[in-house]
PDB file of N, CA and C in Angstrom:
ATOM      1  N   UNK A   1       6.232 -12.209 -16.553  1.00  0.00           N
ATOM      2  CA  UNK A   1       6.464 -11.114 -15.648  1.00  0.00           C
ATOM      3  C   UNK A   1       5.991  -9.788 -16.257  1.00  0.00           C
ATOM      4  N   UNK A   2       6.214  -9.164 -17.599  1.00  0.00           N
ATOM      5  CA  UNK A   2       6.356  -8.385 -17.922  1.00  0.00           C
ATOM      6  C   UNK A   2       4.021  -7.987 -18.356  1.00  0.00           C
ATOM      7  N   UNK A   3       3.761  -9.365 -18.522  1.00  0.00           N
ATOM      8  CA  UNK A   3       2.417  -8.811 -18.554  1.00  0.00           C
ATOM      9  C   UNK A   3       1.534  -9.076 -16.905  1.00  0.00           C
ATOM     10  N   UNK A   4       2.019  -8.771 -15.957  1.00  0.00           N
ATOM     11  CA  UNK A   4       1.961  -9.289 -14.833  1.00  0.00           C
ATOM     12  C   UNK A   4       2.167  -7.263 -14.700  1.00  0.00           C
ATOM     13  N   UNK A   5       3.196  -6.808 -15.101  1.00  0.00           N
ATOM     14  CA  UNK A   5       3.567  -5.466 -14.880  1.00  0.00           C
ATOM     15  C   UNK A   5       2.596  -5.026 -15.714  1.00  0.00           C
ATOM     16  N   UNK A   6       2.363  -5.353 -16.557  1.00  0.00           N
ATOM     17  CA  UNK A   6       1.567  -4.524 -16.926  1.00  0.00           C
ATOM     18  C   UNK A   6      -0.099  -4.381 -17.174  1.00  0.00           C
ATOM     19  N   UNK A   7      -0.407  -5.579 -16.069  1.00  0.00           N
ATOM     20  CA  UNK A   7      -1.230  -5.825 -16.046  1.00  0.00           C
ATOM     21  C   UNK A   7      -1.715  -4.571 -14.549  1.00  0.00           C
ATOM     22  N   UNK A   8      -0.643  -4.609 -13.924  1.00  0.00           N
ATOM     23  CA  UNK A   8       0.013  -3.682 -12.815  1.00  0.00           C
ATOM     24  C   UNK A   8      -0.703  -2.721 -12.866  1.00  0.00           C
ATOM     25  N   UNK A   9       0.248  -1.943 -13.530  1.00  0.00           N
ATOM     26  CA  UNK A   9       0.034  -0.532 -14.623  1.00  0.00           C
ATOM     27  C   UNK A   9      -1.171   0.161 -15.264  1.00  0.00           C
ATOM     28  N   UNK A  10      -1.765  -1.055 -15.942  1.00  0.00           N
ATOM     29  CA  UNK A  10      -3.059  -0.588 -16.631  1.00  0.00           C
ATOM     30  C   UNK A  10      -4.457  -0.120 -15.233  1.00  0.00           C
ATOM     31  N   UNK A  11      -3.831  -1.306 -13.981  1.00  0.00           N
ATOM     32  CA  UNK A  11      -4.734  -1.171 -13.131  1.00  0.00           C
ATOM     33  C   UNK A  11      -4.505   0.295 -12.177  1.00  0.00           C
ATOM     34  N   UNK A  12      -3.413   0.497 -11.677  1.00  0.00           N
ATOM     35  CA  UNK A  12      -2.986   1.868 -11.658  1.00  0.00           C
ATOM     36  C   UNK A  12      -3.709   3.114 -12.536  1.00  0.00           C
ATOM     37  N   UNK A  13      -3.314   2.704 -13.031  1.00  0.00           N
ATOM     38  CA  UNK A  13      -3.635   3.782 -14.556  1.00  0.00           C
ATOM     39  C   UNK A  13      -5.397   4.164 -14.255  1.00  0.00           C
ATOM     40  N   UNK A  14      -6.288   3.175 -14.231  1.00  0.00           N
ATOM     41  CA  UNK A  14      -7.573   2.988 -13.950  1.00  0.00           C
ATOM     42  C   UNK A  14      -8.176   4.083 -12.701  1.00  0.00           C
ATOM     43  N   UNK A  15      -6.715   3.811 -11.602  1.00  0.00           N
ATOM     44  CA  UNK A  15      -7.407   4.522 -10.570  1.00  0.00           C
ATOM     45  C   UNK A  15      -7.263   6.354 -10.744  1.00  0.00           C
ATOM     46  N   UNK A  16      -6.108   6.772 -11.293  1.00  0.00           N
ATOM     47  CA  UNK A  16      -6.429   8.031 -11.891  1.00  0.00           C
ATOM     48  C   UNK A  16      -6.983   8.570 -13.134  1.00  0.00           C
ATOM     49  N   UNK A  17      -8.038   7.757 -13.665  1.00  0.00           N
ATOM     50  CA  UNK A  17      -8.965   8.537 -15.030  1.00  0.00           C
ATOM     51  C   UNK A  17     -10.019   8.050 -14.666  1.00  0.00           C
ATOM     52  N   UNK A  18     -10.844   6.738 -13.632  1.00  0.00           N
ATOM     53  CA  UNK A  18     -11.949   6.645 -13.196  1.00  0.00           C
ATOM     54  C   UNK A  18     -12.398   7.964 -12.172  1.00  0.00           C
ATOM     55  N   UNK A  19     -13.733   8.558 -12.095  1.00  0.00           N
ATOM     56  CA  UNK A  19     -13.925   9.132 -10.961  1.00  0.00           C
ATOM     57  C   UNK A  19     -14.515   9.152 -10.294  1.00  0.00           C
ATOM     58  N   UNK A  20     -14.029   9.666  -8.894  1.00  0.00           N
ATOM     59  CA  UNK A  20     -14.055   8.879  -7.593  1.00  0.00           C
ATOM     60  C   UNK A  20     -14.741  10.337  -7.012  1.00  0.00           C
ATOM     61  N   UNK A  21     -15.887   9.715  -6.461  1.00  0.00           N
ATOM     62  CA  UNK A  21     -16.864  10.900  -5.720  1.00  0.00           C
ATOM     63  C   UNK A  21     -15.906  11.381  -4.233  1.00  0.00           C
ATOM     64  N   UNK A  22     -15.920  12.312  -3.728  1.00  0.00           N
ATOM     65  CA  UNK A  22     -15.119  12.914  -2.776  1.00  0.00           C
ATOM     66  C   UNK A  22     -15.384  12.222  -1.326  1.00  0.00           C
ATOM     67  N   UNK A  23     -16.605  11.007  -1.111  1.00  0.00           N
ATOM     68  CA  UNK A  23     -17.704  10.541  -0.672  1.00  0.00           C
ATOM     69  C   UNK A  23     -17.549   9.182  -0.254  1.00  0.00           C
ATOM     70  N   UNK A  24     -16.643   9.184  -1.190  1.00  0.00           N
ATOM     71  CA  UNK A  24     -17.047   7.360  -1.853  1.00  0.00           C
ATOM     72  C   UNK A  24     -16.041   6.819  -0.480  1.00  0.00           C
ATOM     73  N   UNK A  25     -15.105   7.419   0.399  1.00  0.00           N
ATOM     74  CA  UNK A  25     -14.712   6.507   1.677  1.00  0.00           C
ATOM     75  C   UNK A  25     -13.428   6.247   1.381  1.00  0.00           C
ATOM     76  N   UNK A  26     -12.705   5.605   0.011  1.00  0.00           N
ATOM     77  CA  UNK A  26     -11.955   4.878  -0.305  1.00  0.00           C
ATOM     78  C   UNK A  26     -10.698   6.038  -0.230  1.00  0.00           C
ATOM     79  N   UNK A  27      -9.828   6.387   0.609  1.00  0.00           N
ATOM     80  CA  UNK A  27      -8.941   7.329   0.364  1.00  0.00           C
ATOM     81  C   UNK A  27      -7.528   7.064   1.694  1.00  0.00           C
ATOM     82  N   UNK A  28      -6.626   7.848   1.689  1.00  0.00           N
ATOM     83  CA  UNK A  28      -5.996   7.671   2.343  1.00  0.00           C
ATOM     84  C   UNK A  28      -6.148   7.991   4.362  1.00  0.00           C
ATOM     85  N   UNK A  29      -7.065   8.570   4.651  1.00  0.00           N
ATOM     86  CA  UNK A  29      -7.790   9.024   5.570  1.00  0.00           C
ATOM     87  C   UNK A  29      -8.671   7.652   5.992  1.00  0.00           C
ATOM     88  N   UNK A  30      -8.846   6.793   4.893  1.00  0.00           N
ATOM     89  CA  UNK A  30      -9.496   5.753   5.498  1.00  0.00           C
ATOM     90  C   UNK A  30      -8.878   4.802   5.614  1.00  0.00           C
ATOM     91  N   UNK A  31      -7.872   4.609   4.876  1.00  0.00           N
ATOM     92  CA  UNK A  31      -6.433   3.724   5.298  1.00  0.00           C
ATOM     93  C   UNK A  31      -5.675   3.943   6.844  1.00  0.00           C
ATOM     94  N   UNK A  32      -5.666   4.964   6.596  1.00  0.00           N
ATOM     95  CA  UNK A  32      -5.094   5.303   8.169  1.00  0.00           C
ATOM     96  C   UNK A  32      -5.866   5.476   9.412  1.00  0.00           C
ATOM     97  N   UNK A  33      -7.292   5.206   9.164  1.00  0.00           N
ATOM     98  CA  UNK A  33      -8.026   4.856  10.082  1.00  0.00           C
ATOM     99  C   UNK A  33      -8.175   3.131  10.548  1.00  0.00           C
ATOM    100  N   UNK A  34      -8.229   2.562   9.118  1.00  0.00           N
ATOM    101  CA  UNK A  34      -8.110   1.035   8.994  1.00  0.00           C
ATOM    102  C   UNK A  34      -6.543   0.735  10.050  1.00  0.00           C
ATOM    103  N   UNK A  35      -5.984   1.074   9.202  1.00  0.00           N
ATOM    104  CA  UNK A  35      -4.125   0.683   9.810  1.00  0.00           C
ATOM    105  C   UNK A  35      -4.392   0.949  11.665  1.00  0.00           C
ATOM    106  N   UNK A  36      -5.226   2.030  12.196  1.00  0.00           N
ATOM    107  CA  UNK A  36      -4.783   2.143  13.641  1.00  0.00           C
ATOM    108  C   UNK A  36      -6.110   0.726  14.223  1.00  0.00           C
ATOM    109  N   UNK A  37      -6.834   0.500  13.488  1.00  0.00           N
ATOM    110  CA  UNK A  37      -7.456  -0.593  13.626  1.00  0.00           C
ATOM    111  C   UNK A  37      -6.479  -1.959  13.677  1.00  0.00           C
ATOM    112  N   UNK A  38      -5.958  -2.132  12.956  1.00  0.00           N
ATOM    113  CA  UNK A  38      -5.004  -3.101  12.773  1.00  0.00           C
ATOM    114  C   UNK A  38      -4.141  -3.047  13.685  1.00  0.00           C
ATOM    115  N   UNK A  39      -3.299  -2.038  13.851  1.00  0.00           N
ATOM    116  CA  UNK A  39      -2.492  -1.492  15.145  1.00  0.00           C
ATOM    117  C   UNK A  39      -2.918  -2.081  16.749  1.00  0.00           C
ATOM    118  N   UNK A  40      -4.206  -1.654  16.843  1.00  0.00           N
ATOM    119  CA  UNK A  40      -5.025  -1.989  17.983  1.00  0.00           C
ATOM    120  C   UNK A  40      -5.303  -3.502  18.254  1.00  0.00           C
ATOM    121  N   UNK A  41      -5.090  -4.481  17.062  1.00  0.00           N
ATOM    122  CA  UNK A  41      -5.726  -5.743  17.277  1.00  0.00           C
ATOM    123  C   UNK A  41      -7.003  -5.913  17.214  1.00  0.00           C
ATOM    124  N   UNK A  42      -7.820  -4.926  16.827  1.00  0.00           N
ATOM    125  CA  UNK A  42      -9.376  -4.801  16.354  1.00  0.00           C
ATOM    126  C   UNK A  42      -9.698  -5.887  15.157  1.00  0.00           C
ATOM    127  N   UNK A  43     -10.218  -6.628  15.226  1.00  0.00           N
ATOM    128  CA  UNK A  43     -10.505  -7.727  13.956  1.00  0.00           C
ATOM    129  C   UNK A  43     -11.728  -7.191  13.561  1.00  0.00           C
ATOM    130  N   UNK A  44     -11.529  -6.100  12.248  1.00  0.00           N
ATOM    131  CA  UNK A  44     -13.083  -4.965  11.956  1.00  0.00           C
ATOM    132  C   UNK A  44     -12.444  -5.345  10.591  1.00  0.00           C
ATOM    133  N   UNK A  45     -13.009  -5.040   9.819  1.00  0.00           N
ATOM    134  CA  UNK A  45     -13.684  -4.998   8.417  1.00  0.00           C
ATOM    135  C   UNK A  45     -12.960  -4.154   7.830  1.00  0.00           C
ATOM    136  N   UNK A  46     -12.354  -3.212   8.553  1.00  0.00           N
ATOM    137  CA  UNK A  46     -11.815  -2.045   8.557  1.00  0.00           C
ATOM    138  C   UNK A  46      -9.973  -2.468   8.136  1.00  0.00           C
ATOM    139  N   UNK A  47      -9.586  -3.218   9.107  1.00  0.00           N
ATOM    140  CA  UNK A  47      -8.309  -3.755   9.277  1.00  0.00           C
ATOM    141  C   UNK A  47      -8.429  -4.846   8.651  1.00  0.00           C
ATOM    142  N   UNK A  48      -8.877  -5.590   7.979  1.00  0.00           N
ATOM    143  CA  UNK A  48      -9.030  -6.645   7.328  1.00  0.00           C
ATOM    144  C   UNK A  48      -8.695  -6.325   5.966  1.00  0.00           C
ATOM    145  N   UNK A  49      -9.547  -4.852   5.403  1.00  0.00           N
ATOM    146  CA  UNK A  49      -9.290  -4.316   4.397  1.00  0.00           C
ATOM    147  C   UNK A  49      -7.904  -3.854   4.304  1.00  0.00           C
ATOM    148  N   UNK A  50      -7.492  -3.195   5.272  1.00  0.00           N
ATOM    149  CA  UNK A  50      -6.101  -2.344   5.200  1.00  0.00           C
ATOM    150  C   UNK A  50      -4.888  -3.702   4.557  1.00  0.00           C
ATOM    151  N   UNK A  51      -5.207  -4.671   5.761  1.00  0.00           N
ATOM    152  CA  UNK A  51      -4.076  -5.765   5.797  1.00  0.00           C
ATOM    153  C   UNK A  51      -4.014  -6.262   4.031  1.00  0.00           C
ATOM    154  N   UNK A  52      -5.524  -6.641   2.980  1.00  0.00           N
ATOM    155  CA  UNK A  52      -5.459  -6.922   1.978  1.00  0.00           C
ATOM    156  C   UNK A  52      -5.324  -5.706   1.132  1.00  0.00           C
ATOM    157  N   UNK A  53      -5.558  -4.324   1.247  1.00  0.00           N
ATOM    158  CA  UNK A  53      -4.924  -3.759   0.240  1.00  0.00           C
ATOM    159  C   UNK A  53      -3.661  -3.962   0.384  1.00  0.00           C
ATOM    160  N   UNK A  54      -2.870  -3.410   1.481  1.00  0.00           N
ATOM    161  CA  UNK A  54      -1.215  -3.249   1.548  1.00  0.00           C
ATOM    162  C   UNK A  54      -0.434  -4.741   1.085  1.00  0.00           C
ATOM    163  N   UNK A  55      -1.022  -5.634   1.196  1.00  0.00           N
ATOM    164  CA  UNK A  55      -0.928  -7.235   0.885  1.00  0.00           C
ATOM    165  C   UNK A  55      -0.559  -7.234  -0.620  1.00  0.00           C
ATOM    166  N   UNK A  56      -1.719  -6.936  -0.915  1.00  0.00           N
ATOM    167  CA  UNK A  56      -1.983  -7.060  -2.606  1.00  0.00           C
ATOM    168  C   UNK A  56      -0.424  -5.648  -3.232  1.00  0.00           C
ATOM    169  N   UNK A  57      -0.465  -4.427  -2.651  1.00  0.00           N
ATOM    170  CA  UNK A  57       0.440  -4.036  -3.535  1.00  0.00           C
ATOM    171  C   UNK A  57       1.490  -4.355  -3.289  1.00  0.00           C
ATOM    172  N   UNK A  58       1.825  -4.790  -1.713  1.00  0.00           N
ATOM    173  CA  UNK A  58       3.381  -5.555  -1.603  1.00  0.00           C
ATOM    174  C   UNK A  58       3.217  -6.711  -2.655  1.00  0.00           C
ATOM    175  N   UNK A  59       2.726  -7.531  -2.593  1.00  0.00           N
ATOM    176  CA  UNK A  59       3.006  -8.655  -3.121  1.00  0.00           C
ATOM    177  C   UNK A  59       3.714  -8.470  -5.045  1.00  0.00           C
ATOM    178  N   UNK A  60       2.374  -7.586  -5.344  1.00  0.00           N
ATOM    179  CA  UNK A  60       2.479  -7.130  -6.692  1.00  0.00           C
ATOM    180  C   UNK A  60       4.210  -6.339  -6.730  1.00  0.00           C
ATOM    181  N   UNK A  61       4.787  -5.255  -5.953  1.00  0.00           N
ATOM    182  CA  UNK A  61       5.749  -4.822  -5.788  1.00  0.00           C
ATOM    183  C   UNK A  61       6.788  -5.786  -5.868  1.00  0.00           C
ATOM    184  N   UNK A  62       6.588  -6.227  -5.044  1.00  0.00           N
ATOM    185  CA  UNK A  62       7.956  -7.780  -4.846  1.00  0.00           C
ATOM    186  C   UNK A  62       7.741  -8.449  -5.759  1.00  0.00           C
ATOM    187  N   UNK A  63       6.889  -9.015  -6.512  1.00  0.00           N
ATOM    188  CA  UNK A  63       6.769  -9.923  -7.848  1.00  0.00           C
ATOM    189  C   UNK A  63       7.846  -8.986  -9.222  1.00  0.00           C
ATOM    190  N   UNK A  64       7.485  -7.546  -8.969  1.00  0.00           N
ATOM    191  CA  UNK A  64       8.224  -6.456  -9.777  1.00  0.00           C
ATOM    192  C   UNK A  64       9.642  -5.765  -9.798  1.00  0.00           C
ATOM    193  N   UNK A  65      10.188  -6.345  -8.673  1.00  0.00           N
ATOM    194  CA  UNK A  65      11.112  -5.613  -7.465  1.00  0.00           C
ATOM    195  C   UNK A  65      11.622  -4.604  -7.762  1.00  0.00           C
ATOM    196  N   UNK A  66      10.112  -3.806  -7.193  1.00  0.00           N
ATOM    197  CA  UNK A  66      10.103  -2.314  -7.004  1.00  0.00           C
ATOM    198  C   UNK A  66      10.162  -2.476  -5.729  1.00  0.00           C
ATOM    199  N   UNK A  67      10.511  -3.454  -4.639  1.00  0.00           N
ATOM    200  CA  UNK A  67      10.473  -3.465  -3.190  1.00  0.00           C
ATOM    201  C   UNK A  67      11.420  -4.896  -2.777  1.00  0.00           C
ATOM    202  N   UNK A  68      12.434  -4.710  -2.248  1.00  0.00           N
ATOM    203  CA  UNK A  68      13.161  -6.167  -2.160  1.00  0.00           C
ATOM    204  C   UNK A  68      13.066  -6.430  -0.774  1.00  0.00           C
ATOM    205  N   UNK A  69      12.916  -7.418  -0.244  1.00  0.00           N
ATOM    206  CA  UNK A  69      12.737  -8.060   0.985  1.00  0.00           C
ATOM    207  C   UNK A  69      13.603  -9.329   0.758  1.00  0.00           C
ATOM    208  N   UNK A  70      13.830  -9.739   2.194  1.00  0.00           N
ATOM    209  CA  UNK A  70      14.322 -10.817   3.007  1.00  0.00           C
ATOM    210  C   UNK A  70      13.909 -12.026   2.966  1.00  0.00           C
ATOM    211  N   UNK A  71      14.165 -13.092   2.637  1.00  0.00           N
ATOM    212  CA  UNK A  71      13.623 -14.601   3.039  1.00  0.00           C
ATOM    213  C   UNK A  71      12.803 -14.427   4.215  1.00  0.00           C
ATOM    214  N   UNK A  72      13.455 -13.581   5.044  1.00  0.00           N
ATOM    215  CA  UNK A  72      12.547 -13.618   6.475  1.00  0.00           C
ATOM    216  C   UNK A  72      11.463 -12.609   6.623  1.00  0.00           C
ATOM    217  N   UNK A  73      11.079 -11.877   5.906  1.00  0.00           N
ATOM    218  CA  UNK A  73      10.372 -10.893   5.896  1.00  0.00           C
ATOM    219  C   UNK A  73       8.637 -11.530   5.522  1.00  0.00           C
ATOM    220  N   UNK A  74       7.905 -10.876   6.754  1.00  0.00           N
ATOM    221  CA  UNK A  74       6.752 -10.895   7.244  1.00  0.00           C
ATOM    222  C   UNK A  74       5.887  -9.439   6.406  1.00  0.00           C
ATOM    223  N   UNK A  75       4.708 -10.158   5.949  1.00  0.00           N
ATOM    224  CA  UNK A  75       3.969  -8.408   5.302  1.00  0.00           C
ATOM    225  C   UNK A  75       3.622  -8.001   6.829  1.00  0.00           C
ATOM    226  N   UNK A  76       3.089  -8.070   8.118  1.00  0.00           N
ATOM    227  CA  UNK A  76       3.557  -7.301   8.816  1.00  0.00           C
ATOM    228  C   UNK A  76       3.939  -6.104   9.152  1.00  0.00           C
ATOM    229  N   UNK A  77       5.533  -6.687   8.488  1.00  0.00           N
ATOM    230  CA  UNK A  77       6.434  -5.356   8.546  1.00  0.00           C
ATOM    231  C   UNK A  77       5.943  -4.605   7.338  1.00  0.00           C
ATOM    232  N   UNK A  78       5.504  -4.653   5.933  1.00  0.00           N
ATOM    233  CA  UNK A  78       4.769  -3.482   5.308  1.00  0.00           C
ATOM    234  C   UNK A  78       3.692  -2.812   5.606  1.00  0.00           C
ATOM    235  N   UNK A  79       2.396  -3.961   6.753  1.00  0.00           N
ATOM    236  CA  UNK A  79       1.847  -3.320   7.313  1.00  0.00           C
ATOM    237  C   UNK A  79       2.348  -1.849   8.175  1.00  0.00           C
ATOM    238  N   UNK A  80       2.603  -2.729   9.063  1.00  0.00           N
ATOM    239  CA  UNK A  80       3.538  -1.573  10.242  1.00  0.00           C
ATOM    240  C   UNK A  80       4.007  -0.032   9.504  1.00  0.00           C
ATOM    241  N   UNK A  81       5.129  -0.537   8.066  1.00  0.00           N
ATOM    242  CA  UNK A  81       5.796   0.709   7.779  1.00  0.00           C
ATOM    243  C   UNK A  81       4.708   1.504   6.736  1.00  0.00           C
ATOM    244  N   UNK A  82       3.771   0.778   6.530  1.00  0.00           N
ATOM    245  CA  UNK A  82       2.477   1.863   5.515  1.00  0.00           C
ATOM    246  C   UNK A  82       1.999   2.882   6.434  1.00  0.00           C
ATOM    247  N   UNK A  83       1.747   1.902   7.526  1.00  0.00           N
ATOM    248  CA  UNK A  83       1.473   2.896   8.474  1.00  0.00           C
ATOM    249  C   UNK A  83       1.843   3.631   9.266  1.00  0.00           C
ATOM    250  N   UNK A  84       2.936   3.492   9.816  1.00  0.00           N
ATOM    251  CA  UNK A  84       3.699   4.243  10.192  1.00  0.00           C
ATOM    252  C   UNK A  84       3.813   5.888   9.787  1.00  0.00           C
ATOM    253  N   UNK A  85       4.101   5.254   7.602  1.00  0.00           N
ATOM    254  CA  UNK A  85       4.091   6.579   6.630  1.00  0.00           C
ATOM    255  C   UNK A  85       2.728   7.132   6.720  1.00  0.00           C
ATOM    256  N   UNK A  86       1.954   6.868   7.055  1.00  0.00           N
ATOM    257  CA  UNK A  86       0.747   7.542   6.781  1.00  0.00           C
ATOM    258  C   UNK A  86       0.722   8.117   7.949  1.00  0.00           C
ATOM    259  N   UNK A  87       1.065   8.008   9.714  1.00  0.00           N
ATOM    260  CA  UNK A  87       1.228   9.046  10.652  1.00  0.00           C
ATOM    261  C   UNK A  87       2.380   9.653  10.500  1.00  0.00           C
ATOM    262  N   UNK A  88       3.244   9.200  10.346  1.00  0.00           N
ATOM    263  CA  UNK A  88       4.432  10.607   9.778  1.00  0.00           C
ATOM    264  C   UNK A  88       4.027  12.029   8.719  1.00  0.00           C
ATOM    265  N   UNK A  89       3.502  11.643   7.943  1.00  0.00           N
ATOM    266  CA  UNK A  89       2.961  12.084   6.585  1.00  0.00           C
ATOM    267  C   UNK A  89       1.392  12.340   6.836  1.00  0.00           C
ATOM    268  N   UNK A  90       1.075  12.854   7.286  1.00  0.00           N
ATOM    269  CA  UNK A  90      -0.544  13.311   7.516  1.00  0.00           C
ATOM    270  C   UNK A  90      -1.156  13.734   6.110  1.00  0.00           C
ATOM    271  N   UNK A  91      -0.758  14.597   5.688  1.00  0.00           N
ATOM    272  CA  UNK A  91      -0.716  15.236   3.964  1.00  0.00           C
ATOM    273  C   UNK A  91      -0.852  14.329   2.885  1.00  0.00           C
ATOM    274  N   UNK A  92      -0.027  13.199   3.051  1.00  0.00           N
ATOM    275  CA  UNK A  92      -0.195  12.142   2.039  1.00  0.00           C
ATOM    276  C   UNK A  92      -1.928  11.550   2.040  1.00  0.00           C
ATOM    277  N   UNK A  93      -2.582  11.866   3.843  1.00  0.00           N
ATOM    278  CA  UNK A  93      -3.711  11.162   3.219  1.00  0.00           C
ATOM    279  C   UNK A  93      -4.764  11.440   2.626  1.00  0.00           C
ATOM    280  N   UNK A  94      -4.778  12.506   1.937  1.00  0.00           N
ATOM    281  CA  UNK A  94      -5.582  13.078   1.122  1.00  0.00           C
ATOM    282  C   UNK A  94      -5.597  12.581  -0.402  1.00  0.00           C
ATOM    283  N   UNK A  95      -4.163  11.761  -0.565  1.00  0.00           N
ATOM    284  CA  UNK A  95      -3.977  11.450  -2.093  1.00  0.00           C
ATOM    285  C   UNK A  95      -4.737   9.965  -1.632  1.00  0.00           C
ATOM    286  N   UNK A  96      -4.713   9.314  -3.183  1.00  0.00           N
ATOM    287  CA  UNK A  96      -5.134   8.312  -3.582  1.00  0.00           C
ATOM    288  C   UNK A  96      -4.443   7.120  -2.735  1.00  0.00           C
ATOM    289  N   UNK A  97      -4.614   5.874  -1.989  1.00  0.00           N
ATOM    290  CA  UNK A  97      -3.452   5.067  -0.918  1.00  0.00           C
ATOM    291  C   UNK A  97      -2.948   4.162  -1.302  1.00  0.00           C
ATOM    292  N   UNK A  98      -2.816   4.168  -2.952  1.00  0.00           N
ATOM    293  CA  UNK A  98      -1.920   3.456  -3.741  1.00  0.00           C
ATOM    294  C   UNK A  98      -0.496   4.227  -3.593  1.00  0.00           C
ATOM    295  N   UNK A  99      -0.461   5.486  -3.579  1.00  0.00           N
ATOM    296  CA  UNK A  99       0.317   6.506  -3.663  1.00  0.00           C
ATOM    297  C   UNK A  99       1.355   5.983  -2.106  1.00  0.00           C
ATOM    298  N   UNK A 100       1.048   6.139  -1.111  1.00  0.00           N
ATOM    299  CA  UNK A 100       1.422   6.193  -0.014  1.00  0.00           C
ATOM    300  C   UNK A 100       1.858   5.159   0.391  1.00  0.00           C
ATOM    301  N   UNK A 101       1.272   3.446  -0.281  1.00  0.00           N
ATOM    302  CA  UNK A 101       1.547   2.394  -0.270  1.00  0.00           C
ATOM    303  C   UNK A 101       3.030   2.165  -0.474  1.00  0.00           C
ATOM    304  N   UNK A 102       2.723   2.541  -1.889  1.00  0.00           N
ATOM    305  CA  UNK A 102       3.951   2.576  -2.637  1.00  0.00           C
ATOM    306  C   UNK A 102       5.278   3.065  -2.417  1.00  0.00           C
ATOM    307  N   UNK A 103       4.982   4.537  -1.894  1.00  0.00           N
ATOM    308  CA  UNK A 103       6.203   5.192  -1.543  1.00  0.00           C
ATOM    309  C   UNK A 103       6.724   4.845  -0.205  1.00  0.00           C
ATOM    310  N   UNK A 104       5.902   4.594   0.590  1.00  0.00           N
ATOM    311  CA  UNK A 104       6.352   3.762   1.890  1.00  0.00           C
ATOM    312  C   UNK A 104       7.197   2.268   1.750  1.00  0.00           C
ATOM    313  N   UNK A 105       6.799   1.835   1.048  1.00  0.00           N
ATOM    314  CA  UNK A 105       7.126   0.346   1.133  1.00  0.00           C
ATOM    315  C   UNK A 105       8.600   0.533   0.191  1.00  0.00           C
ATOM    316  N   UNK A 106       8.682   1.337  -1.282  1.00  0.00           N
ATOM    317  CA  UNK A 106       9.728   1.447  -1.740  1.00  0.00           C
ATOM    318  C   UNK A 106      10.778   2.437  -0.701  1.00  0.00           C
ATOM    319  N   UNK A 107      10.684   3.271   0.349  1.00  0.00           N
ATOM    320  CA  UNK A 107      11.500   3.909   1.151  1.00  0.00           C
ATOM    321  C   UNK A 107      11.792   2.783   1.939  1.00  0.00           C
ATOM    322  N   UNK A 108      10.938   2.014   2.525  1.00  0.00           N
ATOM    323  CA  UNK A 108      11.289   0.606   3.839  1.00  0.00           C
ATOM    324  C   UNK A 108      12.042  -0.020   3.192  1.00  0.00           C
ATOM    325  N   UNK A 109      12.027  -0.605   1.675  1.00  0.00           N
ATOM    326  CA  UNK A 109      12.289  -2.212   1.100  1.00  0.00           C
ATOM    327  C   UNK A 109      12.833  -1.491   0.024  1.00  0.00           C
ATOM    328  N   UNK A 110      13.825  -0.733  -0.237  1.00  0.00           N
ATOM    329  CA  UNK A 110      14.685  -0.442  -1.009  1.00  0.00           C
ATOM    330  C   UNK A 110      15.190  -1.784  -2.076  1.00  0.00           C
ATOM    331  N   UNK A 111      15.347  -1.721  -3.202  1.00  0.00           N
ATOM    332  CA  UNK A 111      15.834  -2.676  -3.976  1.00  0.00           C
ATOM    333  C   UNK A 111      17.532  -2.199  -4.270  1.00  0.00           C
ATOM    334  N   UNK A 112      18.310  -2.491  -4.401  1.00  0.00           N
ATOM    335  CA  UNK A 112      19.808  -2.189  -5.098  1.00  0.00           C
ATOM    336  C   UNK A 112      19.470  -2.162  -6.628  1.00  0.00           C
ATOM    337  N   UNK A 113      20.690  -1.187  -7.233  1.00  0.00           N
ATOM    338  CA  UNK A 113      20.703  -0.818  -8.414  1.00  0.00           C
ATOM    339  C   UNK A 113      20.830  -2.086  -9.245  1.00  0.00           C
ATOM    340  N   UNK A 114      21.475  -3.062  -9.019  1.00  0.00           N
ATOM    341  CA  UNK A 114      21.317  -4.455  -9.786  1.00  0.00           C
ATOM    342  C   UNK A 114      20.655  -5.329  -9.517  1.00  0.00           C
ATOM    343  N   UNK A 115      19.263  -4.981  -9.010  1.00  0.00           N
ATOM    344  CA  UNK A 115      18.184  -5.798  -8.818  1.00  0.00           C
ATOM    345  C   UNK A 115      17.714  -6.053  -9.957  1.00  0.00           C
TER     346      UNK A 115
END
């Protein structure tokens, strides 16, 4: 587990000291364009991407439980609430959409203090 976290971490870490042309597409503005794709039922390239980023950091989250979920719990519902945060939060999409991932999914999927 613990090199699983920190295998996490280092990759995190990567996305704020690599740099990222202002250009390059990959930002939260394009997440939240992807997500209303997804929203819509559009099967684009676009929403395909959204569904596997938010995928990949839930999954990684819940392996960490920095995010606790339900036996019954569908990614779906992290879809839905990423996005959701990203039209609530307009401002957030200017940051990096690891950022927004994260804080969305840990506000939805709260863990308890003795997790």
């Amino acid at each position: 587990m613990k090199i699983i976290f920190l295998t996490f971490i280092v990759f995190i870490s990567t996305l704020f000291v690599l740099p990222v042309r202002a250009d390059s597409g990959f930002n939260g503005n394009y997440l939240y364009q992807a997500y209303r794709d997804y929203d819509r039922n559009i099967a684009s390239r676009d929403s395909f991407a959204y569904m596997g980023y938010v995928r990949g950091v839930a999954a990684m989250m819940i392996a960490e439980k920095k995010m606790c979920v339900d036996d019954d719990f569908a990614f779906s519902q992290a879809f839905d609430a990423v996005g959701n945060y990203l039209k609530q939060h307009p401002k957030s999409r200017s940051e990096i959409p690891v950022l927004a991932v994260v804080i969305s999914l840990e506000t939805e999927f709260p863990c308890s203090k003795s997790s």
